[in-house]
C-alpha atoms as a PDB file:
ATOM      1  CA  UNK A   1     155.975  -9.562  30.525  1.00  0.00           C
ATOM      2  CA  UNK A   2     156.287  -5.478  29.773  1.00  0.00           C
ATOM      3  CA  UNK A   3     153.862  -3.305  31.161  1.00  0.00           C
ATOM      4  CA  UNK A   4     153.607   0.793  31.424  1.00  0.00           C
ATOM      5  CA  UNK A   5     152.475   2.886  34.052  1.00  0.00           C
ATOM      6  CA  UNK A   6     151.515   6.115  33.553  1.00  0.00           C
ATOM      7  CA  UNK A   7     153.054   9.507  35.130  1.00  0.00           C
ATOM      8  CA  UNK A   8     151.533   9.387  38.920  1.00  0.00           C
ATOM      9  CA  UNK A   9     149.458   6.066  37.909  1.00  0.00           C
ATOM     10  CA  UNK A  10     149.799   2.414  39.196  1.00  0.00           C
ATOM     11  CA  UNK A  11     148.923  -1.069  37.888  1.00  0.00           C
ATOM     12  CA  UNK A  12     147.463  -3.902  39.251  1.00  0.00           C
ATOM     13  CA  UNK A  13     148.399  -7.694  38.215  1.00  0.00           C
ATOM     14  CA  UNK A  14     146.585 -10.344  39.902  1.00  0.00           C
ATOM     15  CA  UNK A  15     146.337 -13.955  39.540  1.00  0.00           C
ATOM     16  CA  UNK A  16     143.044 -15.922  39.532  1.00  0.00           C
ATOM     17  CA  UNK A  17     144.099 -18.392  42.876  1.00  0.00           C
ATOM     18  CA  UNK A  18     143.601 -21.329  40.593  1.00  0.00           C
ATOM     19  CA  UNK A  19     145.297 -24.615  40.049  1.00  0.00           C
ATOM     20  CA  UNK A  20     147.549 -25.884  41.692  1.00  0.00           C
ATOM     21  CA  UNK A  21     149.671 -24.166  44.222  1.00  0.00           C
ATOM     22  CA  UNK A  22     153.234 -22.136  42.995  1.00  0.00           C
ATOM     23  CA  UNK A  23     155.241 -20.582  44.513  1.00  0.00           C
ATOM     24  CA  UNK A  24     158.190 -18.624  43.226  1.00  0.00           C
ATOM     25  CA  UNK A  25     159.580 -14.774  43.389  1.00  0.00           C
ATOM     26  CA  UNK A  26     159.271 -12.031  40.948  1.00  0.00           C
ATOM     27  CA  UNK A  27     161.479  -9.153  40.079  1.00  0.00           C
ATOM     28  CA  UNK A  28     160.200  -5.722  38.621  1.00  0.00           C
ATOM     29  CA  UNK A  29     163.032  -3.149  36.443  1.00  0.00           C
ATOM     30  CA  UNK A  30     162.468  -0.587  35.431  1.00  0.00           C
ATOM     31  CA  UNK A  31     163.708   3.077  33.662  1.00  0.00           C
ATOM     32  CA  UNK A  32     161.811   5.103  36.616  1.00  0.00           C
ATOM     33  CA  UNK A  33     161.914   4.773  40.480  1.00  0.00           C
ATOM     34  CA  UNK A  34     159.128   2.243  41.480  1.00  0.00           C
ATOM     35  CA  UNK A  35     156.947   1.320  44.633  1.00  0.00           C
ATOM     36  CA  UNK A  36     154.983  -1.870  45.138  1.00  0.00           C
ATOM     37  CA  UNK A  37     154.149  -4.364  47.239  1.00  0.00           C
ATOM     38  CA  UNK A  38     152.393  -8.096  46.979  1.00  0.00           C
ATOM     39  CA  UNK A  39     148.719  -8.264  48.590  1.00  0.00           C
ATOM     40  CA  UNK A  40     148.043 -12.194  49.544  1.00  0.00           C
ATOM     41  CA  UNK A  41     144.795 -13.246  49.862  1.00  0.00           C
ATOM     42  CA  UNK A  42     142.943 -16.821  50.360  1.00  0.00           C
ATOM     43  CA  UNK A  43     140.886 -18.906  52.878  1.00  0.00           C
ATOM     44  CA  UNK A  44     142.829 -17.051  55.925  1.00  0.00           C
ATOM     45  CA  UNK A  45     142.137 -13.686  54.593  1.00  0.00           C
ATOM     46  CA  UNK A  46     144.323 -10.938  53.179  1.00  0.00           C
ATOM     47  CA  UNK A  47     148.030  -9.835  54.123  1.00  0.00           C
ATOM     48  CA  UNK A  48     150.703  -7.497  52.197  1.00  0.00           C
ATOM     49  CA  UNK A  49     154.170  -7.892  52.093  1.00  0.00           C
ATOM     50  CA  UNK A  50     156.673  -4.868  50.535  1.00  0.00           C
ATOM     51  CA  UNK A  51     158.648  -5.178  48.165  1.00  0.00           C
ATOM     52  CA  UNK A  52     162.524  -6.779  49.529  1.00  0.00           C
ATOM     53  CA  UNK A  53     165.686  -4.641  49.950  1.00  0.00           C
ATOM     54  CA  UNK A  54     168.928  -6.434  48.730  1.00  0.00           C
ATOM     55  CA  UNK A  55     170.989  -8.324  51.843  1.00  0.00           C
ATOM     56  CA  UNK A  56     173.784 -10.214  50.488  1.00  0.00           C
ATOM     57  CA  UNK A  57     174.723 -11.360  54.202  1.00  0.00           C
ATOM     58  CA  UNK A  58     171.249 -12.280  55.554  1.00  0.00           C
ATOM     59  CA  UNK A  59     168.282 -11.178  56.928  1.00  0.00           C
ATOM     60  CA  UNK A  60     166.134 -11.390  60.170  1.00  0.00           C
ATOM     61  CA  UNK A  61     162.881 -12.413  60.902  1.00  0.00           C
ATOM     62  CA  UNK A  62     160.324 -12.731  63.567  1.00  0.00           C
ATOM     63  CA  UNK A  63     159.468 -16.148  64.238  1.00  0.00           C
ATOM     64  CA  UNK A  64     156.157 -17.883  65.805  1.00  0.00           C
ATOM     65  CA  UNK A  65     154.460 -20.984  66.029  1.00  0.00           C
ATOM     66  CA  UNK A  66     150.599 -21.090  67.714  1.00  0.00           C
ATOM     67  CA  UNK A  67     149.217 -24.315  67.259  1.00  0.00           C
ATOM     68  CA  UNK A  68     145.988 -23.207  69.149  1.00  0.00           C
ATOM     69  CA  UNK A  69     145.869 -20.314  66.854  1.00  0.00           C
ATOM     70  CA  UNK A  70     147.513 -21.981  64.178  1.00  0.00           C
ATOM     71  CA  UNK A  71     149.770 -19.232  63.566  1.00  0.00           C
ATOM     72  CA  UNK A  72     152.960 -20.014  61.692  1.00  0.00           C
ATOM     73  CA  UNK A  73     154.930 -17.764  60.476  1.00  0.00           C
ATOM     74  CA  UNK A  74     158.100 -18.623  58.016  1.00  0.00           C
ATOM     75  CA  UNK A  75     160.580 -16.679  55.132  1.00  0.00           C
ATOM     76  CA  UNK A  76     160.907 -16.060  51.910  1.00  0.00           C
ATOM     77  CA  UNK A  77     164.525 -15.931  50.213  1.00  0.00           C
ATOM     78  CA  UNK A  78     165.221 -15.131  46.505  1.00  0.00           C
ATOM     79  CA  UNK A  79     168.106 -15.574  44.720  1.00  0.00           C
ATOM     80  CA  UNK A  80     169.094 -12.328  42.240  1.00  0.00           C
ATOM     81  CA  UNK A  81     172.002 -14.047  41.076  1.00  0.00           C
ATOM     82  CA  UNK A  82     172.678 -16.610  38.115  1.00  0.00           C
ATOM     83  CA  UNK A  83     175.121 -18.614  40.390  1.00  0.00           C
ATOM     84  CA  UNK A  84     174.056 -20.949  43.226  1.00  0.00           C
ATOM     85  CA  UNK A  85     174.447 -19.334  46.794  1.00  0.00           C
ATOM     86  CA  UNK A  86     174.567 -21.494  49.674  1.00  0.00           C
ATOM     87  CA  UNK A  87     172.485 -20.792  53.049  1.00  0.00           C
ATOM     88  CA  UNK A  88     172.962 -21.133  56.583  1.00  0.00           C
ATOM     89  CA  UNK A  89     169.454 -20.782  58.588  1.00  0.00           C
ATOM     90  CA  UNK A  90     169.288 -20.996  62.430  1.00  0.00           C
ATOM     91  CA  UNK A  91     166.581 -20.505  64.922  1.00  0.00           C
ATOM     92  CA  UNK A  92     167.110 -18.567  67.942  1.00  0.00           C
ATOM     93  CA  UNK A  93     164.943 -18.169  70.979  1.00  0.00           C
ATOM     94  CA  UNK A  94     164.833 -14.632  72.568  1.00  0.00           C
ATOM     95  CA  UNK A  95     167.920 -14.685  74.399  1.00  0.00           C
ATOM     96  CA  UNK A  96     169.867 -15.633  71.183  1.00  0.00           C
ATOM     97  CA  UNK A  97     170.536 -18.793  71.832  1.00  0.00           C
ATOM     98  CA  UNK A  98     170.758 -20.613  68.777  1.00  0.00           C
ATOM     99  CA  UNK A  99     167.820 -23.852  69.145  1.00  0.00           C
ATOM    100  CA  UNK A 100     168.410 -25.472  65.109  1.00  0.00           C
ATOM    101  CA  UNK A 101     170.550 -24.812  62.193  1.00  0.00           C
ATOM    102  CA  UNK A 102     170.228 -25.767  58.839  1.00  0.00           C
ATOM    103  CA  UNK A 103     172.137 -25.826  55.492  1.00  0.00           C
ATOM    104  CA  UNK A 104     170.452 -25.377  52.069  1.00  0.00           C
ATOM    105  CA  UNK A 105     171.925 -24.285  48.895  1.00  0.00           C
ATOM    106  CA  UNK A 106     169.631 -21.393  46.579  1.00  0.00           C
ATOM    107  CA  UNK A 107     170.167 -22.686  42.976  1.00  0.00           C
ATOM    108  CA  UNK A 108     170.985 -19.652  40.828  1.00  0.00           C
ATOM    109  CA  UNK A 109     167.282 -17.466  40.531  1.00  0.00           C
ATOM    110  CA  UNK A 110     166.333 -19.921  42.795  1.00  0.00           C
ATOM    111  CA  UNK A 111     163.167 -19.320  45.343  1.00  0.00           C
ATOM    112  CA  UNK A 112     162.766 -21.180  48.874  1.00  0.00           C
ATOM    113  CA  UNK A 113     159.609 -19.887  50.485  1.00  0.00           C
ATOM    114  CA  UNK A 114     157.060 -20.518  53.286  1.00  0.00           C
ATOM    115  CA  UNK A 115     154.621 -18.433  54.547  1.00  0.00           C
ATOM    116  CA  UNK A 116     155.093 -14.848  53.818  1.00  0.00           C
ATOM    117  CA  UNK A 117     156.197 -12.258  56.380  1.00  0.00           C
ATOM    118  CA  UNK A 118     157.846  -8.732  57.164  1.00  0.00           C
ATOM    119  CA  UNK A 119     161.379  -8.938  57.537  1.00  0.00           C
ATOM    120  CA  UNK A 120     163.968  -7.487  59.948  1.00  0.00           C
ATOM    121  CA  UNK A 121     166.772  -5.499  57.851  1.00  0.00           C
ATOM    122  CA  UNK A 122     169.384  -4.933  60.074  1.00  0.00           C
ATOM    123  CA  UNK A 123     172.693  -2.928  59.113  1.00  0.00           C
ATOM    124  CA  UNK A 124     175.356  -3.063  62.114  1.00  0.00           C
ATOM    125  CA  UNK A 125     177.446  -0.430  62.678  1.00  0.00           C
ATOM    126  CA  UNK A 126     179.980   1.014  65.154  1.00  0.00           C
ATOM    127  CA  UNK A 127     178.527   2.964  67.957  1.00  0.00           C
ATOM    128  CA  UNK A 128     175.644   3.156  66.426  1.00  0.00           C
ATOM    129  CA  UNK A 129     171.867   3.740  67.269  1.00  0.00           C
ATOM    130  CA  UNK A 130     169.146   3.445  66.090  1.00  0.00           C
ATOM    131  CA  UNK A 131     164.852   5.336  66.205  1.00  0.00           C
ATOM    132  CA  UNK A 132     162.370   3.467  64.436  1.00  0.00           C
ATOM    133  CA  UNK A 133     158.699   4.894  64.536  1.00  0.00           C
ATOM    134  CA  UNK A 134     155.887   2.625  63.776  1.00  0.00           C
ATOM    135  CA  UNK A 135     153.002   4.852  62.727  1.00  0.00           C
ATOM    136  CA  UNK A 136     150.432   1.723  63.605  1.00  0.00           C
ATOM    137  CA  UNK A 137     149.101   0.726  66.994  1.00  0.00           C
ATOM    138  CA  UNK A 138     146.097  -0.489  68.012  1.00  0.00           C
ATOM    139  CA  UNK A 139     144.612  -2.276  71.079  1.00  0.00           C
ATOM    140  CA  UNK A 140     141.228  -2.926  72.242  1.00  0.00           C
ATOM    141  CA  UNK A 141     137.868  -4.384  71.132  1.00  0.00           C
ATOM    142  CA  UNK A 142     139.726  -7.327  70.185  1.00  0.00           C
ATOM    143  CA  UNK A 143     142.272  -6.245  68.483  1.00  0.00           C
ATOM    144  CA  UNK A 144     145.810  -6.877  69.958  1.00  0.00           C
ATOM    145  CA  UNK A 145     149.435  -5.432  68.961  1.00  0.00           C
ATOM    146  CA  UNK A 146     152.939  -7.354  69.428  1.00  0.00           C
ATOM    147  CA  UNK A 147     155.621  -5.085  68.788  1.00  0.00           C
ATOM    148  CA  UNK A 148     158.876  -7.068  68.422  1.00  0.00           C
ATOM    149  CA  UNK A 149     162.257  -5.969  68.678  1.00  0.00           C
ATOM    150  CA  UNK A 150     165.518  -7.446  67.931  1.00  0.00           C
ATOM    151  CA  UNK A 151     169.183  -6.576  68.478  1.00  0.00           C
ATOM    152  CA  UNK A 152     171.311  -8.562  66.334  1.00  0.00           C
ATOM    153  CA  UNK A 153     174.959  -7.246  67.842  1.00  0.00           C
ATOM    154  CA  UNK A 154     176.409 -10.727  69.061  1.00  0.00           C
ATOM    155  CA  UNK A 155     178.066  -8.907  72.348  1.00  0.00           C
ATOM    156  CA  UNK A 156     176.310  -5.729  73.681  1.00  0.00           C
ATOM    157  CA  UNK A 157     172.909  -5.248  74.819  1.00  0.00           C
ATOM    158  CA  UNK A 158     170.814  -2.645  73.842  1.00  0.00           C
ATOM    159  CA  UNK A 159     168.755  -0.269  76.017  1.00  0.00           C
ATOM    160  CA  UNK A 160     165.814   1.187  74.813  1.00  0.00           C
ATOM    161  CA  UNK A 161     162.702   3.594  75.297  1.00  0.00           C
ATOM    162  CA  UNK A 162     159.698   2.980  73.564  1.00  0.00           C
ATOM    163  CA  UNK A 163     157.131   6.067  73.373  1.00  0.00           C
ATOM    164  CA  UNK A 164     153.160   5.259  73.248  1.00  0.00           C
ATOM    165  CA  UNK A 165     151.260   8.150  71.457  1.00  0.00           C
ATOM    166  CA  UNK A 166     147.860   8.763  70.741  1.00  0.00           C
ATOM    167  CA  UNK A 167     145.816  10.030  67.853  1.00  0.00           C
ATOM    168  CA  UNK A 168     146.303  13.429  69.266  1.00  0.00           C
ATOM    169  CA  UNK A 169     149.624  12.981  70.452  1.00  0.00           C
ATOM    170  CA  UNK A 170     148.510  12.628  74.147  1.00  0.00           C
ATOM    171  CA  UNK A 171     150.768   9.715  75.969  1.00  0.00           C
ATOM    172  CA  UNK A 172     148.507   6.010  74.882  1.00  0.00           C
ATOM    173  CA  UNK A 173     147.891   4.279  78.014  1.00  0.00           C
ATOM    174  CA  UNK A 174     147.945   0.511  77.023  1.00  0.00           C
ATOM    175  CA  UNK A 175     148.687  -2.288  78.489  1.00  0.00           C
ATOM    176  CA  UNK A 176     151.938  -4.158  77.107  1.00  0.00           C
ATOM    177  CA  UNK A 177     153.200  -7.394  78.993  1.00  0.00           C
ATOM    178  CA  UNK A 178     150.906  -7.377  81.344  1.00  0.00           C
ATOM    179  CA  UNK A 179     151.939  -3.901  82.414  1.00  0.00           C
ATOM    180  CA  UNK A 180     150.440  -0.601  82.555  1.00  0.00           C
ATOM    181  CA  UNK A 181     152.660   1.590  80.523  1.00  0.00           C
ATOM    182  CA  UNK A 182     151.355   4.715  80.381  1.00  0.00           C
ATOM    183  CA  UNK A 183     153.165   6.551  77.200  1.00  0.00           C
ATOM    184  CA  UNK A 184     156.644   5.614  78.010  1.00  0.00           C
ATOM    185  CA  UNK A 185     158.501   2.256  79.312  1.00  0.00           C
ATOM    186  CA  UNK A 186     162.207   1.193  78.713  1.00  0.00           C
ATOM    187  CA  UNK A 187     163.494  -2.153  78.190  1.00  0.00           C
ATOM    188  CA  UNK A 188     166.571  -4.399  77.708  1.00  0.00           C
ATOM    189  CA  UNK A 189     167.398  -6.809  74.525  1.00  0.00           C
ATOM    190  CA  UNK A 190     170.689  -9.088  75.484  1.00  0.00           C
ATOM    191  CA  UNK A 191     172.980  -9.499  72.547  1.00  0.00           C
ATOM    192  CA  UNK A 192     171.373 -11.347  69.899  1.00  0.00           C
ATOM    193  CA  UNK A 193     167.948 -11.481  71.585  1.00  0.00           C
ATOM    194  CA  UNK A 194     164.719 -10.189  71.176  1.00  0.00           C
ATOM    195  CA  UNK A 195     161.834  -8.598  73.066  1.00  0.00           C
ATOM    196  CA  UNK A 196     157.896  -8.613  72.295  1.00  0.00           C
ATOM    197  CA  UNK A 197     155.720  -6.212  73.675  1.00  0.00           C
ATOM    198  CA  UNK A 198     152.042  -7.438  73.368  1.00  0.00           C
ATOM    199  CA  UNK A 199     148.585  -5.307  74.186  1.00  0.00           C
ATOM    200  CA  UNK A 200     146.083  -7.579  75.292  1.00  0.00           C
ATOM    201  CA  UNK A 201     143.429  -6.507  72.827  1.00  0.00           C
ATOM    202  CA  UNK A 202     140.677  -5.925  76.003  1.00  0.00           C
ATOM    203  CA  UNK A 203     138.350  -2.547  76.399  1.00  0.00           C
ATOM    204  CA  UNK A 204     137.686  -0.236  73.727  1.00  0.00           C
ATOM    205  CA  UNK A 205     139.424   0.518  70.952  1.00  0.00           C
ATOM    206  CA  UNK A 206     142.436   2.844  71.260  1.00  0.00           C
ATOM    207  CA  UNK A 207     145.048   3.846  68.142  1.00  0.00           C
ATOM    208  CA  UNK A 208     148.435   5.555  67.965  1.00  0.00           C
ATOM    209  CA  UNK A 209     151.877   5.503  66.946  1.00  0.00           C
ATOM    210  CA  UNK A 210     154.948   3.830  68.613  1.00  0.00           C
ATOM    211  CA  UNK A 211     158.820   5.349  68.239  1.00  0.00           C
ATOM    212  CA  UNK A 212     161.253   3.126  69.557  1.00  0.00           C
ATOM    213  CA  UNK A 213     165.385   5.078  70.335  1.00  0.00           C
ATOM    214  CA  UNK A 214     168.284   2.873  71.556  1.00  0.00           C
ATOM    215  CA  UNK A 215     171.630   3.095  71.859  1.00  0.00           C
ATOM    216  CA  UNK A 216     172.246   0.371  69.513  1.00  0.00           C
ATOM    217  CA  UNK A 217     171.617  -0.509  66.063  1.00  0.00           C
ATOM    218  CA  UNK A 218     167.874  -2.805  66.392  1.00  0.00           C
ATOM    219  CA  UNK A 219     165.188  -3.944  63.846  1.00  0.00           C
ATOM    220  CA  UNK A 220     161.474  -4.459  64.789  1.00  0.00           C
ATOM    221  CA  UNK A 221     157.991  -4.961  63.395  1.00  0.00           C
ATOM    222  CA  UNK A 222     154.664  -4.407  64.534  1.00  0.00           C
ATOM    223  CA  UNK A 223     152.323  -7.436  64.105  1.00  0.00           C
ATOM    224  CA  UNK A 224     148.276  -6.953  64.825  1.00  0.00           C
ATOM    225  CA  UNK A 225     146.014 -10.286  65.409  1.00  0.00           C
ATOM    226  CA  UNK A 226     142.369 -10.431  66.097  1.00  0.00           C
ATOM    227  CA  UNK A 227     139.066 -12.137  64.398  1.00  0.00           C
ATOM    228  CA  UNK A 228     140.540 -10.729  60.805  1.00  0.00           C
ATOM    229  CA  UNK A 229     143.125 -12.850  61.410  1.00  0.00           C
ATOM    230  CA  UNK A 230     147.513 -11.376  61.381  1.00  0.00           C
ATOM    231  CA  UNK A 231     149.203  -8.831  59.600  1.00  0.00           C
ATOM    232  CA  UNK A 232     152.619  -7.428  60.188  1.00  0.00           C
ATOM    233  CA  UNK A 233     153.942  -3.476  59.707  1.00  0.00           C
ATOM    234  CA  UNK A 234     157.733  -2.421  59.477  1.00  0.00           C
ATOM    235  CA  UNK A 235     158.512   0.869  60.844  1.00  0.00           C
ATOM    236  CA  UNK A 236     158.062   3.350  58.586  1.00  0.00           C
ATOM    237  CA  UNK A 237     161.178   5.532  57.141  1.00  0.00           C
ATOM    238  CA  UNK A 238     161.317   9.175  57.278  1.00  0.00           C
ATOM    239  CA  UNK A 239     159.021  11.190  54.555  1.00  0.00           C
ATOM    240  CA  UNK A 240     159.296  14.721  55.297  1.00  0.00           C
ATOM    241  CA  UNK A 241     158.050  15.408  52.116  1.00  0.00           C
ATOM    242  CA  UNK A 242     154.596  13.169  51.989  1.00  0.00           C
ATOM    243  CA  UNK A 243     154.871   9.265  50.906  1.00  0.00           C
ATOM    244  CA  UNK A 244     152.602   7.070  47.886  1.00  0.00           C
ATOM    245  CA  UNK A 245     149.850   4.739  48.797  1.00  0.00           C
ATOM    246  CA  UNK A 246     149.127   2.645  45.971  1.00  0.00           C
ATOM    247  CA  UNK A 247     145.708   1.918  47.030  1.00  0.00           C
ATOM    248  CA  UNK A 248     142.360   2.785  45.510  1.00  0.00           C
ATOM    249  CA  UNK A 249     140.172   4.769  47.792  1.00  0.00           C
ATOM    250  CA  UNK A 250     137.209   3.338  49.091  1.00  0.00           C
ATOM    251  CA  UNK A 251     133.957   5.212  48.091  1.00  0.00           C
ATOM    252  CA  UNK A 252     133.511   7.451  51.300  1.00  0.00           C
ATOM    253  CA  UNK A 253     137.223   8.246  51.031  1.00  0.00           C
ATOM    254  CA  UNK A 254     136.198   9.761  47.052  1.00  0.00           C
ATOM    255  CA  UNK A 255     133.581  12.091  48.847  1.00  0.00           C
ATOM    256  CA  UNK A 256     136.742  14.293  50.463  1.00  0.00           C
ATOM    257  CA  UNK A 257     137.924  17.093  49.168  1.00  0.00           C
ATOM    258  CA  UNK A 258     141.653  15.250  49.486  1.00  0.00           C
ATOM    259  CA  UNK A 259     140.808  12.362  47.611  1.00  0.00           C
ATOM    260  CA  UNK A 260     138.361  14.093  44.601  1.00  0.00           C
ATOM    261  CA  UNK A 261     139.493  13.786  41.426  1.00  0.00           C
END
């Protein structure tokens, strides 16, 4: 299908959830830089998923299974090219040591999906290192945060300092692990492991921002769990200049001056 979007507008296109299930991927081109993301919504409630950068290598993704919870979580892989493209998957547990592999081959624009999720996009490089800030984190009246970080160099270690804010920039006492951290804690990934920090979701509600610095290259995600069910948050990239939410403001939002129109 062709569609236009006005200068500074968005569009909306949203299937009616009936049927039989489908599954499959969708590209969007166009002649002027675009933003957009996929909102997912059923019986288990509502999650969003941006849209995918390009990894002809791979990719990396958190992986859990809760069957008290029943929290699965799986990937999504798209094939942009008219040839077939054949896949190696492997499971790791958080010490990088590889538990299952797999061999599958993508036939050309070929989908293979599961459950949607937020990806890891890692780029190695030499020497490198690496800040990601995560401007969501919240913990308390039920509401827990797992921030998971991964370092996919296959020999060195990374070393890392997370820093807790607050909403007013004060240091967020929380506590991850089991752990009172109060604004600032360091940790160690081995190579090719990963490392979850979890809030325990107890006492009142607290929100903030996480920035993670190490002196190698890592990828995380922030995932938040509750009554409302899971969601998961990639750090966010730099905007010095202001970002685009494509989102329609609620009705007390339209009552500020920033959101009249």
């Amino acid at each position: 299908m062709t569609a236009l979007i006005p200068a500074g507008g968005l569009r909306r296109f949203k299937s009616d959830g009936l049927g039989d299930l489908v599954v499959g991927s969708v590209t969007a081109n166009s002649d002027q830089p675009l933003g957009g993301f996929i909102l997912f919504g059923g019986l288990n409630g509502l999650a969003g998923v941006p849209d995918s950068v390009a990894h002809p290598i791979g990719f990396v993704a958190p992986m859990e299974t809760n069957t008290v919870s029943e929290i699965n979580t799986g990937i999504a892989v798209m094939n942009l090219e008219d040839s077939p493209v054949d896949l190696t998957l492997q499971i790791a547990d958080e010490d990088g040591a590889v538990l299952a592999s797999a061999q599958a081959v993508l036939p050309g624009l070929g989908h293979l999906a599961t459950l949607p999720v937020v990806f890891l996009p890692v780029k190695l490089a030499e020497d490198s290192s690496t800040e990601l800030d995560f401007a969501q984190f919240a913990d308390g009246a039920g509401l827990f945060s797992q921030i998971i970080l991964f370092n996919p160099d296959p020999d060195l270690e990374a070393n890392l300092t997370l820093v807790l804010r607050d909403d007013e920039g004060n240091p967020l006492n929380v506590d991850l692990n089991g752990e009172q951290v109060s604004g600032q804690m360091t940790a160690l990934i081995p190579a090719g492991g990963l490392r979850r920090f979890g809030s325990d979701g107890l006492g009142d509600l607290t929100t903030g921002w996480v920035q993670v610095t190490s002196d190698r290259t890592v990828a995380g995600v922030v995932l938040f769990g509750g009554t409302n069910g899971l969601a998961g948050v990639g750090s966010s990239a730099n905007q010095p200049t202001g970002f685009v939410d494509p989102r329609k403001p609620t009705p007390d939002l339209r009552s500020t001056p920033e959101f009249q129109w």
